[in-house]
PDB file of N, CA and C in Angstrom:
ATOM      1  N   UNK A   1      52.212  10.639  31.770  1.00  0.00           N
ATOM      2  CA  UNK A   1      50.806  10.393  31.531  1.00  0.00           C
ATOM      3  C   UNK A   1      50.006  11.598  32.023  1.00  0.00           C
ATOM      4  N   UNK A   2      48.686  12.180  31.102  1.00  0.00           N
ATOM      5  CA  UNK A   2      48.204  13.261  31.509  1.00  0.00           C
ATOM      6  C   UNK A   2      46.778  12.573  32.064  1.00  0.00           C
ATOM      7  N   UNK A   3      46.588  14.023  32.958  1.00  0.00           N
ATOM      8  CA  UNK A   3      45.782  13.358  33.959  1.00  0.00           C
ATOM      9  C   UNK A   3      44.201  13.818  33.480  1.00  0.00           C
ATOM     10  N   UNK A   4      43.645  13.120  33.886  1.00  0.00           N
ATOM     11  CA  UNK A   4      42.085  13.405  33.111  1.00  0.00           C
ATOM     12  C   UNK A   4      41.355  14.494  34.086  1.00  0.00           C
ATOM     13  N   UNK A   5      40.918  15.270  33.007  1.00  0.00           N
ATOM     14  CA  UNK A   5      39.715  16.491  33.423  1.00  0.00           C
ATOM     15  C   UNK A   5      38.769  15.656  33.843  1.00  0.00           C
ATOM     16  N   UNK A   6      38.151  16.362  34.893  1.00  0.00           N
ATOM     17  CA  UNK A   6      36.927  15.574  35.402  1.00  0.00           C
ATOM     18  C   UNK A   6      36.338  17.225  36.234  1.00  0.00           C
ATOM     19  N   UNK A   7      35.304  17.365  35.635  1.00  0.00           N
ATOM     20  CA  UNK A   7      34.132  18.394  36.400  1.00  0.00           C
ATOM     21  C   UNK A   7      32.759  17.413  36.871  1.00  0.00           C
ATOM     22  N   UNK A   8      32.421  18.301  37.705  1.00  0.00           N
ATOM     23  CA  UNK A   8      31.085  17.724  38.657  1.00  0.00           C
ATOM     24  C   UNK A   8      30.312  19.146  38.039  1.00  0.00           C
ATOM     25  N   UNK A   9      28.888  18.791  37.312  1.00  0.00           N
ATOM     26  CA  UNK A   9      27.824  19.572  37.669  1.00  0.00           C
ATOM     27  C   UNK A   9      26.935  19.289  38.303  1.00  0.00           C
ATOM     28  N   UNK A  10      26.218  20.340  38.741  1.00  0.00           N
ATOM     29  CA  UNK A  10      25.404  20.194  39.587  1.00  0.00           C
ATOM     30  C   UNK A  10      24.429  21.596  39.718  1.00  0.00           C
ATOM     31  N   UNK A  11      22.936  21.507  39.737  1.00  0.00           N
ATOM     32  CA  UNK A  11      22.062  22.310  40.175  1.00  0.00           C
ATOM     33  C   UNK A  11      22.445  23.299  41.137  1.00  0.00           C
ATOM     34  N   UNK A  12      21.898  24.696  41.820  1.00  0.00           N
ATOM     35  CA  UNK A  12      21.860  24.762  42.485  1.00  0.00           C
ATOM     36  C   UNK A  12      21.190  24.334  43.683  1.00  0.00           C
ATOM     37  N   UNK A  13      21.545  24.172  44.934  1.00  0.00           N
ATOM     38  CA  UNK A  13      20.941  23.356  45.980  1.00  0.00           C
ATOM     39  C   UNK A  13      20.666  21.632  46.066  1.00  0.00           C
ATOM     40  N   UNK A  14      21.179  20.691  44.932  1.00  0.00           N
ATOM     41  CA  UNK A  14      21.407  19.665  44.749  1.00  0.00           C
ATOM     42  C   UNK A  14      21.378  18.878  45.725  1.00  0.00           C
ATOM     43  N   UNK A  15      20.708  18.308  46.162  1.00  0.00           N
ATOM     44  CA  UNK A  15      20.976  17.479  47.469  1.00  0.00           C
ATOM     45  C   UNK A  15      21.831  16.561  47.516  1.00  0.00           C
ATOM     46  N   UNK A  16      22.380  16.271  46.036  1.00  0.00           N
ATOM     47  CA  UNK A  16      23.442  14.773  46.046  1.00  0.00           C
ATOM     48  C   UNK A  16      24.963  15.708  45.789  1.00  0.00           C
ATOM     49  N   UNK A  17      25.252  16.768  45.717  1.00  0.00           N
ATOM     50  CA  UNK A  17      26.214  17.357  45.373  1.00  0.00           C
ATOM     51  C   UNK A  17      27.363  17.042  46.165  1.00  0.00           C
ATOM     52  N   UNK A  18      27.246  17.657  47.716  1.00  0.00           N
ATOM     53  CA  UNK A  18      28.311  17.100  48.713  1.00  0.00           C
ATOM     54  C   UNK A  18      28.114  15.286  48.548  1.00  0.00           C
ATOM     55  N   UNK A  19      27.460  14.462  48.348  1.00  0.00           N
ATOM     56  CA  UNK A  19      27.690  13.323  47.900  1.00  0.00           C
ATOM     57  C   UNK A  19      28.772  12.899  47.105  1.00  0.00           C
ATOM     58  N   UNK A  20      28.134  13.636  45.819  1.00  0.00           N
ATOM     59  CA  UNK A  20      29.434  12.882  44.759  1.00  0.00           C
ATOM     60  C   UNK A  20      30.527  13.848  44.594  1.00  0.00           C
ATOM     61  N   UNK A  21      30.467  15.299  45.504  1.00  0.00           N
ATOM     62  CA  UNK A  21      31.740  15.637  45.527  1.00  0.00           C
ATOM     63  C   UNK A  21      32.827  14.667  46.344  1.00  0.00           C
ATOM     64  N   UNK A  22      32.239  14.397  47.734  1.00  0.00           N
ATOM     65  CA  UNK A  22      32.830  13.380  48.587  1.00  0.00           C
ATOM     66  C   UNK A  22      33.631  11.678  47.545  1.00  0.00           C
ATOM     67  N   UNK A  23      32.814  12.000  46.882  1.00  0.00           N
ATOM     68  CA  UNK A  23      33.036  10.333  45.967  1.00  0.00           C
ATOM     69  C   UNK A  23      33.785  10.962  45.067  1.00  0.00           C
ATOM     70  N   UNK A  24      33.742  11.490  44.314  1.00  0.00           N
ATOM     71  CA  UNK A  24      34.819  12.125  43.465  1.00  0.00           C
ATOM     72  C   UNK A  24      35.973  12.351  44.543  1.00  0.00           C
ATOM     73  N   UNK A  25      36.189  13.073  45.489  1.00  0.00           N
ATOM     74  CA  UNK A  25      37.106  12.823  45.996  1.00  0.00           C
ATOM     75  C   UNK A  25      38.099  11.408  46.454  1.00  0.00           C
ATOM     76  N   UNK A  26      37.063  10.970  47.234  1.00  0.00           N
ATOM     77  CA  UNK A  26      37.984   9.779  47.585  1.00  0.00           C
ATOM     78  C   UNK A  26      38.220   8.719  46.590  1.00  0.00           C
ATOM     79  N   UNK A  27      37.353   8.559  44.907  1.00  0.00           N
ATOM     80  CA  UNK A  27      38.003   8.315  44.212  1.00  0.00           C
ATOM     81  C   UNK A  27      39.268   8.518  43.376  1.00  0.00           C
ATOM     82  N   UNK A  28      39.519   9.478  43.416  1.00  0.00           N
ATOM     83  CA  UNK A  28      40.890  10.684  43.054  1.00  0.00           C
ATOM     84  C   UNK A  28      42.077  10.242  43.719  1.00  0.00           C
ATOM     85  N   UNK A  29      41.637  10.006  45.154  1.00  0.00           N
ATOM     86  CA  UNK A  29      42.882  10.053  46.468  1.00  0.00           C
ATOM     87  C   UNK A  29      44.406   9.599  45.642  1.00  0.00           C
ATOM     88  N   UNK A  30      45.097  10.370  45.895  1.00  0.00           N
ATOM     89  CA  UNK A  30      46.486  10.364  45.277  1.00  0.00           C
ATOM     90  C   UNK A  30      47.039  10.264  44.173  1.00  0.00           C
ATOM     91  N   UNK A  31      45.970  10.406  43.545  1.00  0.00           N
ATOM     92  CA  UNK A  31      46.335  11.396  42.177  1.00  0.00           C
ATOM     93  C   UNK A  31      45.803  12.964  42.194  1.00  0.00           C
ATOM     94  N   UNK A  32      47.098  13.418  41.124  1.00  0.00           N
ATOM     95  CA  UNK A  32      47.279  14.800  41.345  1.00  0.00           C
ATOM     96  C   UNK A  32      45.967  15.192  40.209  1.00  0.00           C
ATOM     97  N   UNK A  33      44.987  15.269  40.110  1.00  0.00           N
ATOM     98  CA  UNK A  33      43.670  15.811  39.635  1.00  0.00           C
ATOM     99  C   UNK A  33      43.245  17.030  39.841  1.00  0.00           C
ATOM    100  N   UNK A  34      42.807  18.043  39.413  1.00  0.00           N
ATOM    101  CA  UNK A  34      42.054  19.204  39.402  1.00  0.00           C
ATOM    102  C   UNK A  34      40.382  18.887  38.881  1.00  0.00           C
ATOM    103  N   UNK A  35      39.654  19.398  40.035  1.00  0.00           N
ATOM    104  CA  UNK A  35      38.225  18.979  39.728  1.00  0.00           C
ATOM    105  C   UNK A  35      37.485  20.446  39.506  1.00  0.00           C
ATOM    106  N   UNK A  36      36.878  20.402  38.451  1.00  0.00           N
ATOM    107  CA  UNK A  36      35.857  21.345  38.727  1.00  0.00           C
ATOM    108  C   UNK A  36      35.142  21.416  38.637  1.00  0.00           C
ATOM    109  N   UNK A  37      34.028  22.261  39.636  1.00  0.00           N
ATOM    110  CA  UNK A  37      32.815  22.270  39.971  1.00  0.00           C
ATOM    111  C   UNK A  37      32.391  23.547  39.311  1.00  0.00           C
ATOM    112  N   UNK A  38      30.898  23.025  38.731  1.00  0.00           N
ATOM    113  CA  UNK A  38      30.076  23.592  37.967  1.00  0.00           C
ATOM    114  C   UNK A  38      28.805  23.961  38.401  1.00  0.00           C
ATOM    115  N   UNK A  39      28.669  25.104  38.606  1.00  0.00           N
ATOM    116  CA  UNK A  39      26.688  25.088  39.639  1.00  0.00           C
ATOM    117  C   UNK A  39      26.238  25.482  37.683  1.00  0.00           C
ATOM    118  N   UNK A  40      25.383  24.723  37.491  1.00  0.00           N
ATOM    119  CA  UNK A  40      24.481  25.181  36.073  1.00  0.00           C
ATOM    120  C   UNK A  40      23.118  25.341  36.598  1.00  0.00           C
ATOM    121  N   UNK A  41      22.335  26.527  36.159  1.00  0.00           N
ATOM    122  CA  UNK A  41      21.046  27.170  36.408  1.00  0.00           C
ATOM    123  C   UNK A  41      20.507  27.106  35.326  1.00  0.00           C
ATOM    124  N   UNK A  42      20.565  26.683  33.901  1.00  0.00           N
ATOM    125  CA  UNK A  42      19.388  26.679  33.211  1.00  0.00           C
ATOM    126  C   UNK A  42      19.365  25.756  32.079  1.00  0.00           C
ATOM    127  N   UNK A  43      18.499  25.378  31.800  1.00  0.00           N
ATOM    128  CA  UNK A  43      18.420  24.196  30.045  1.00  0.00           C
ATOM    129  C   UNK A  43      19.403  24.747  29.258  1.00  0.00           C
ATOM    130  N   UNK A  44      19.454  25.962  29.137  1.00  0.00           N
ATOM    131  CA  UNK A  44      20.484  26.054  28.084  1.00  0.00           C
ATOM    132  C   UNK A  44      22.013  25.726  28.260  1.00  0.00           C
ATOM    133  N   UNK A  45      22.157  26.364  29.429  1.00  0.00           N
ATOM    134  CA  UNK A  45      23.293  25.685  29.742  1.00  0.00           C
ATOM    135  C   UNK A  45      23.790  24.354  30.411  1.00  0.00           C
ATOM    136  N   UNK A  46      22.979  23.320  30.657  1.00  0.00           N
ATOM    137  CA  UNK A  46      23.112  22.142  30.563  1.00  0.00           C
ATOM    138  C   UNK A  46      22.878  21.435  29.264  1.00  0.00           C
ATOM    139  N   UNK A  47      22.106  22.059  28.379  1.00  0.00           N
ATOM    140  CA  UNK A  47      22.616  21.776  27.025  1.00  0.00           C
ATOM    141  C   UNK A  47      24.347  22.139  26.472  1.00  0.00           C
ATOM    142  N   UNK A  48      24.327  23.118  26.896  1.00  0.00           N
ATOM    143  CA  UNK A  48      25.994  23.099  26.568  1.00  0.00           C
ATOM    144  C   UNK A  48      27.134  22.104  27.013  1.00  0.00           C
ATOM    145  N   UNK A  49      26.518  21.745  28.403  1.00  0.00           N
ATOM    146  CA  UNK A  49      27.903  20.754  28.639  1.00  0.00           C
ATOM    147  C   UNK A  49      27.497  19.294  29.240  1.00  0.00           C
ATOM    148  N   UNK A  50      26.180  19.023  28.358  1.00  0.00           N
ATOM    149  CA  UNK A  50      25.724  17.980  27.842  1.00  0.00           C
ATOM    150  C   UNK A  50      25.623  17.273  29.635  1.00  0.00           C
ATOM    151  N   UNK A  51      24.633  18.115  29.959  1.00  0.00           N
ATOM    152  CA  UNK A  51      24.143  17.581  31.385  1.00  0.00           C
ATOM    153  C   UNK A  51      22.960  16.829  31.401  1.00  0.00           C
ATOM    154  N   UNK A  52      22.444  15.503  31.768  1.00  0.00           N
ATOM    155  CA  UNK A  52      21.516  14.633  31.528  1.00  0.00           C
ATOM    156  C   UNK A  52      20.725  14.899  33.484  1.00  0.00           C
ATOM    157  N   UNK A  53      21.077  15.536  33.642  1.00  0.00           N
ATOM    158  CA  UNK A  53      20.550  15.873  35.748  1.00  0.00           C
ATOM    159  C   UNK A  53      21.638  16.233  36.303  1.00  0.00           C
ATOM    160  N   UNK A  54      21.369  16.455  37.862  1.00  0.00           N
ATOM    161  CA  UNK A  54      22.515  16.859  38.449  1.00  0.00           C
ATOM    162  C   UNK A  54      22.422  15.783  40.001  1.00  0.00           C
ATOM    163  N   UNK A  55      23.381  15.211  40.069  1.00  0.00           N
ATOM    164  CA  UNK A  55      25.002  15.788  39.451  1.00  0.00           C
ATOM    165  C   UNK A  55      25.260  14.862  38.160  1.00  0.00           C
ATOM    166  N   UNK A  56      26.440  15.599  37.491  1.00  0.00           N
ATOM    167  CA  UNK A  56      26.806  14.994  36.220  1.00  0.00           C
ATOM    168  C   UNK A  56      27.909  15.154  36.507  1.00  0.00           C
ATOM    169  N   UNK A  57      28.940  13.856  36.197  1.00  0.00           N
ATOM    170  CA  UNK A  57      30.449  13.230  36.521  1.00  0.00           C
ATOM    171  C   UNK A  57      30.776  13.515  34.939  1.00  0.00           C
ATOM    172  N   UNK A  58      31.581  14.400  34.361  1.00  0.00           N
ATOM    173  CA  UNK A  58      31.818  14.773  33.245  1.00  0.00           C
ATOM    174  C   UNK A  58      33.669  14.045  33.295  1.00  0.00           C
ATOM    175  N   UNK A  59      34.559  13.025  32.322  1.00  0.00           N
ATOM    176  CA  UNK A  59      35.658  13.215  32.536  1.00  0.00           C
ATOM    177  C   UNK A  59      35.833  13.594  31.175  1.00  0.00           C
ATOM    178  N   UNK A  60      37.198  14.177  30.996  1.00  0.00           N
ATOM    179  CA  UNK A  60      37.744  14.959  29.863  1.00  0.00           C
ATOM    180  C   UNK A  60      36.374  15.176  28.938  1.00  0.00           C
ATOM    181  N   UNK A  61      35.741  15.695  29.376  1.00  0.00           N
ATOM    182  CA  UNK A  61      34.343  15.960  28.546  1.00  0.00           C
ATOM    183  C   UNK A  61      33.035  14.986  28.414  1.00  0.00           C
ATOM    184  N   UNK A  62      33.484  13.947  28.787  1.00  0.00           N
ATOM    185  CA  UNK A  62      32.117  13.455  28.313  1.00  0.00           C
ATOM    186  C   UNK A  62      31.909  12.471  29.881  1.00  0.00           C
ATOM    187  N   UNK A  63      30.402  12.154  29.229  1.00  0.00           N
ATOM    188  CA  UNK A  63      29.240  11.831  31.201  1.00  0.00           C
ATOM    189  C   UNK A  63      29.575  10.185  30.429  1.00  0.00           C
ATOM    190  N   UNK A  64      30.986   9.412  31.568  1.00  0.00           N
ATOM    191  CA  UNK A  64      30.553   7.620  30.930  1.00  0.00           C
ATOM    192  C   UNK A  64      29.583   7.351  31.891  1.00  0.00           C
ATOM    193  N   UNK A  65      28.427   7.996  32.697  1.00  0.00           N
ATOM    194  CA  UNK A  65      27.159   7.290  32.813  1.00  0.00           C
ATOM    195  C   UNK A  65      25.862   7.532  32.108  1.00  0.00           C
ATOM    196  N   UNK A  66      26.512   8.182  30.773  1.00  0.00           N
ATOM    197  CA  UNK A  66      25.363   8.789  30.258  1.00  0.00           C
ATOM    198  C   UNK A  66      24.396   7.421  29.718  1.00  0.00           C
ATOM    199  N   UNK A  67      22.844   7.484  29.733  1.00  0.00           N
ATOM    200  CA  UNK A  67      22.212   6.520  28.870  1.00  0.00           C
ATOM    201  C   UNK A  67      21.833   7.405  27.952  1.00  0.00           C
ATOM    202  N   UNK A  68      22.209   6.374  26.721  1.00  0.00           N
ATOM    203  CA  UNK A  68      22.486   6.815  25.369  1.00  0.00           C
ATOM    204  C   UNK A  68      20.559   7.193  25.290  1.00  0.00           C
ATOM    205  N   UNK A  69      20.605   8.392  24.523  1.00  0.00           N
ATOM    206  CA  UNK A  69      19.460   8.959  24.208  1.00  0.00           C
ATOM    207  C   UNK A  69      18.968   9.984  25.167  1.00  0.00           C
ATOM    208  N   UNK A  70      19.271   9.975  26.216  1.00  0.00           N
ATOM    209  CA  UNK A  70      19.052  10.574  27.715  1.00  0.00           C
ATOM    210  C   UNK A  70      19.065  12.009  27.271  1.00  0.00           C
ATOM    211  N   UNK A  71      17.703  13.015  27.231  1.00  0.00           N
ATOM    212  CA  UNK A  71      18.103  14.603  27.359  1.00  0.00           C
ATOM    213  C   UNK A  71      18.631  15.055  27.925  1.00  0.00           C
ATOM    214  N   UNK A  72      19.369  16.364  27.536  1.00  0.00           N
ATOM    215  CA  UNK A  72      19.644  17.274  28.611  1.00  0.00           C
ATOM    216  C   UNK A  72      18.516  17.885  29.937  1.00  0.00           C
ATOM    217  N   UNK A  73      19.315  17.807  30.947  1.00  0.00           N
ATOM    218  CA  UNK A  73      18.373  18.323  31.515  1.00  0.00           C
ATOM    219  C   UNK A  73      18.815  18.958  32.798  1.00  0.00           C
ATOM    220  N   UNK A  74      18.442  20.416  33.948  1.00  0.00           N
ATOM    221  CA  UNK A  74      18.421  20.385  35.064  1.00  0.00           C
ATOM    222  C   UNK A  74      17.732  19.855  36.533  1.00  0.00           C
ATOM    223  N   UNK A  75      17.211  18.648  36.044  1.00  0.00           N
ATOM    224  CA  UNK A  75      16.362  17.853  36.974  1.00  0.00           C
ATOM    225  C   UNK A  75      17.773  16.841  37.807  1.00  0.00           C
ATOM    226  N   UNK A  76      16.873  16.098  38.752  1.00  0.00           N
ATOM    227  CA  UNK A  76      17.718  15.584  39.328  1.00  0.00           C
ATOM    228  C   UNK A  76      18.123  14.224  38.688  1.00  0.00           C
ATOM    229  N   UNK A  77      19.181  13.465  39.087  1.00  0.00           N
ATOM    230  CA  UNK A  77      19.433  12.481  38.717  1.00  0.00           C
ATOM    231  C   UNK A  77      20.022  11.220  39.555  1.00  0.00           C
ATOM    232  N   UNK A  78      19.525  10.322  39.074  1.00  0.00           N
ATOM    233  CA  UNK A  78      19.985   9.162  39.945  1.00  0.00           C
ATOM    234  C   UNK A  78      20.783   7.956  39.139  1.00  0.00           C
ATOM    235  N   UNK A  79      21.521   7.008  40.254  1.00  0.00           N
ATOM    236  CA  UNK A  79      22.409   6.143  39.184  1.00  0.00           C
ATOM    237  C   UNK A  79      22.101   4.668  40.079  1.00  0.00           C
ATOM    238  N   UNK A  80      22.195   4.022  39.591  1.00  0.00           N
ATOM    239  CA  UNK A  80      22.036   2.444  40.121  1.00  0.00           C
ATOM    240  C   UNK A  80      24.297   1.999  40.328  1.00  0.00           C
ATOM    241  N   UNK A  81      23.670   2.052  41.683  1.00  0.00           N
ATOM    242  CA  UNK A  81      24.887   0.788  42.071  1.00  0.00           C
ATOM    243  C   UNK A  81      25.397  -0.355  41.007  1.00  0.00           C
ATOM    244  N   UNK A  82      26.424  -0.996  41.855  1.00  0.00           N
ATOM    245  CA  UNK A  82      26.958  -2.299  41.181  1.00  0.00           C
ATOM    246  C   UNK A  82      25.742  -3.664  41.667  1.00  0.00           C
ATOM    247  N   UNK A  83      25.181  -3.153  42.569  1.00  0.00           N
ATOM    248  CA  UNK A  83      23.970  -4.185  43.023  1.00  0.00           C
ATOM    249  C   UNK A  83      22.761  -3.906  42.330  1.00  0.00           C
ATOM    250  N   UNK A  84      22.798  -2.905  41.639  1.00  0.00           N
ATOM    251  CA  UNK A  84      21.196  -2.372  40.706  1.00  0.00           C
ATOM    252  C   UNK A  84      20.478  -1.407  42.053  1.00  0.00           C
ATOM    253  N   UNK A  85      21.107  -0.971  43.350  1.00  0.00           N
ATOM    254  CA  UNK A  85      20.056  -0.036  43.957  1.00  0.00           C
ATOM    255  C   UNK A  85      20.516   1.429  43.612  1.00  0.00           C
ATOM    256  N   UNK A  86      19.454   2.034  43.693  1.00  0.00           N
ATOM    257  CA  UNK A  86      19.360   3.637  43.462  1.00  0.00           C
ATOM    258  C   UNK A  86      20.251   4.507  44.052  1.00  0.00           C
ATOM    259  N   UNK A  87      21.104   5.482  43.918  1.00  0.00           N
ATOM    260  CA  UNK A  87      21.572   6.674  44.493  1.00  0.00           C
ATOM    261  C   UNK A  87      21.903   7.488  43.699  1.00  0.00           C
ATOM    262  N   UNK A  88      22.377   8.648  44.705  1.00  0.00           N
ATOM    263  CA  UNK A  88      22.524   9.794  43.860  1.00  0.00           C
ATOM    264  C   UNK A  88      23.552  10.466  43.284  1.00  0.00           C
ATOM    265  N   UNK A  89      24.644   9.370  43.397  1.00  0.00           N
ATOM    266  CA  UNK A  89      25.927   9.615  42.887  1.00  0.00           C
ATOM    267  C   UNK A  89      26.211   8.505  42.295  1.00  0.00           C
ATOM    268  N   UNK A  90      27.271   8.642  41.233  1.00  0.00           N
ATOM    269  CA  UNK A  90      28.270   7.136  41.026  1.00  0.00           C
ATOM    270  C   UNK A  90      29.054   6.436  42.444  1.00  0.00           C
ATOM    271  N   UNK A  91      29.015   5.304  42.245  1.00  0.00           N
ATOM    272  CA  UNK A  91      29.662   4.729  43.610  1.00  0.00           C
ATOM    273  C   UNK A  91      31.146   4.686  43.092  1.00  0.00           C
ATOM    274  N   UNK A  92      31.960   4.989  44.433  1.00  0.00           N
ATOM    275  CA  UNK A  92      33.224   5.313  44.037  1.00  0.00           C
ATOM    276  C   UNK A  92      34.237   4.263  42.918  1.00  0.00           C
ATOM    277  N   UNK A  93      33.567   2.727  43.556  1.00  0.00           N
ATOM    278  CA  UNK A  93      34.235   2.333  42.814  1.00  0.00           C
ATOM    279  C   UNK A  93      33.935   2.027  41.029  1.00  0.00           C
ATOM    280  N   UNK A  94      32.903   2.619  40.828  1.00  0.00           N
ATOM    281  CA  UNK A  94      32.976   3.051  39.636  1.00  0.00           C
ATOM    282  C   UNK A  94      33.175   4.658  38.915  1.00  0.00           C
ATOM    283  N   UNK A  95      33.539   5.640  39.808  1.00  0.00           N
ATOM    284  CA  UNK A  95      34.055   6.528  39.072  1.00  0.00           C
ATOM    285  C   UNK A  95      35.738   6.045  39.547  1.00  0.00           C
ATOM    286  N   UNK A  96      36.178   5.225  40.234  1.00  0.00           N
ATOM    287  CA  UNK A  96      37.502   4.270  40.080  1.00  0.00           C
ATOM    288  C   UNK A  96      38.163   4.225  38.926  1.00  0.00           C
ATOM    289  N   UNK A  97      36.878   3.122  38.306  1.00  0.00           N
ATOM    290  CA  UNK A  97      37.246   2.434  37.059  1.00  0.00           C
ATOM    291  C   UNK A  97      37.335   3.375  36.156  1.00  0.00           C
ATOM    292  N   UNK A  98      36.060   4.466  35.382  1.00  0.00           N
ATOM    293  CA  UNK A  98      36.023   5.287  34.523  1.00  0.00           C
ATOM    294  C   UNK A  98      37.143   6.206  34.808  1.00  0.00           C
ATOM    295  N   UNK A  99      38.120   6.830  35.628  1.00  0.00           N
ATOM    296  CA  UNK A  99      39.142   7.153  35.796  1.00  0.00           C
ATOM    297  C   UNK A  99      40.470   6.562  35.436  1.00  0.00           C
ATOM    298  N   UNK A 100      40.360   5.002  35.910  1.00  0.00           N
ATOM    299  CA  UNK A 100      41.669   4.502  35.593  1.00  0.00           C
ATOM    300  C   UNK A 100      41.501   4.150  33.606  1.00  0.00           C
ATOM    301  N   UNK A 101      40.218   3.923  33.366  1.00  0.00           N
ATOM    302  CA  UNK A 101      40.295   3.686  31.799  1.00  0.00           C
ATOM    303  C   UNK A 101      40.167   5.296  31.073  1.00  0.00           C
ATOM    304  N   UNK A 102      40.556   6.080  32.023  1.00  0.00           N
ATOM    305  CA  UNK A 102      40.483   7.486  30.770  1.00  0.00           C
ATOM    306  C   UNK A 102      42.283   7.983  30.884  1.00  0.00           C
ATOM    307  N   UNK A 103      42.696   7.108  32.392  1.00  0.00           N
ATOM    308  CA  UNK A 103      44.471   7.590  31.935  1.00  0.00           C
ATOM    309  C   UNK A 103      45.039   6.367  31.041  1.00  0.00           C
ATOM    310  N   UNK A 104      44.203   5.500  30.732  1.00  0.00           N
ATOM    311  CA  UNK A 104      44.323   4.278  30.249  1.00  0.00           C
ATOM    312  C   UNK A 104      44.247   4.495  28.279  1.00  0.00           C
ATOM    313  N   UNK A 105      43.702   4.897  27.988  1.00  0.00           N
ATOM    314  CA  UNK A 105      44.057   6.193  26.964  1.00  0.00           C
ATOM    315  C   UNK A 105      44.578   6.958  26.664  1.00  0.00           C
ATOM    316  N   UNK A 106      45.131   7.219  27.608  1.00  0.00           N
ATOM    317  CA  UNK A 106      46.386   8.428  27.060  1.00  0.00           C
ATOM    318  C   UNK A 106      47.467   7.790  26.602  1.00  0.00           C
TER     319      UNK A 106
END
């Protein structure tokens, strides 16, 4: 089974970055994953890799927290919990799930 690409973008100076790097990590824990991190500096290039804020949880290419219609953008971004409250990362146990359903595909 191949293991899913997963990049983190992120602004420079991002305040949620060490966040959802931390969560990306300990969602990962013991699987063999390669993550990469992306600093993006401008509209255009968050148009390229279809960044809606930062940080953006990209796996094998595409953001599953994207809301459909959502611009590109280098602004910041926030995500609602499994309880509906605000933060600035995915909570682990949902970049969990979107992980186990992208080796779940292969």
């Amino acid at each position: 089974m191949k293991a899913p690409r997963v990049a983190v973008l992120t602004v420079p100076d991002c305040p949620h970055a060490p966040l959802v790097r931390d969560r990306v990590a300990v969602a990962l824990a013991g699987r063999a994953v390669e993550v990469e991190l992306v600093e993006v500096r401008g509209a255009a290039e968050a148009a390229r890799w279809g960044m809606t804020g930062s940080p953006t949880v990209l796996v094998d290419g595409v953001d599953p927290f994207a809301v459909p219609g959502e611009p590109t953008s280098v602004s910041c971004r926030l995500y609602r919990d499994e309880a509906g409250a605000v933060d600035g990362a995915p909570s682990v146990e949902a970049l969990r799930r979107v992980l186990a359903g992208a080796q779940d595909r292969l």
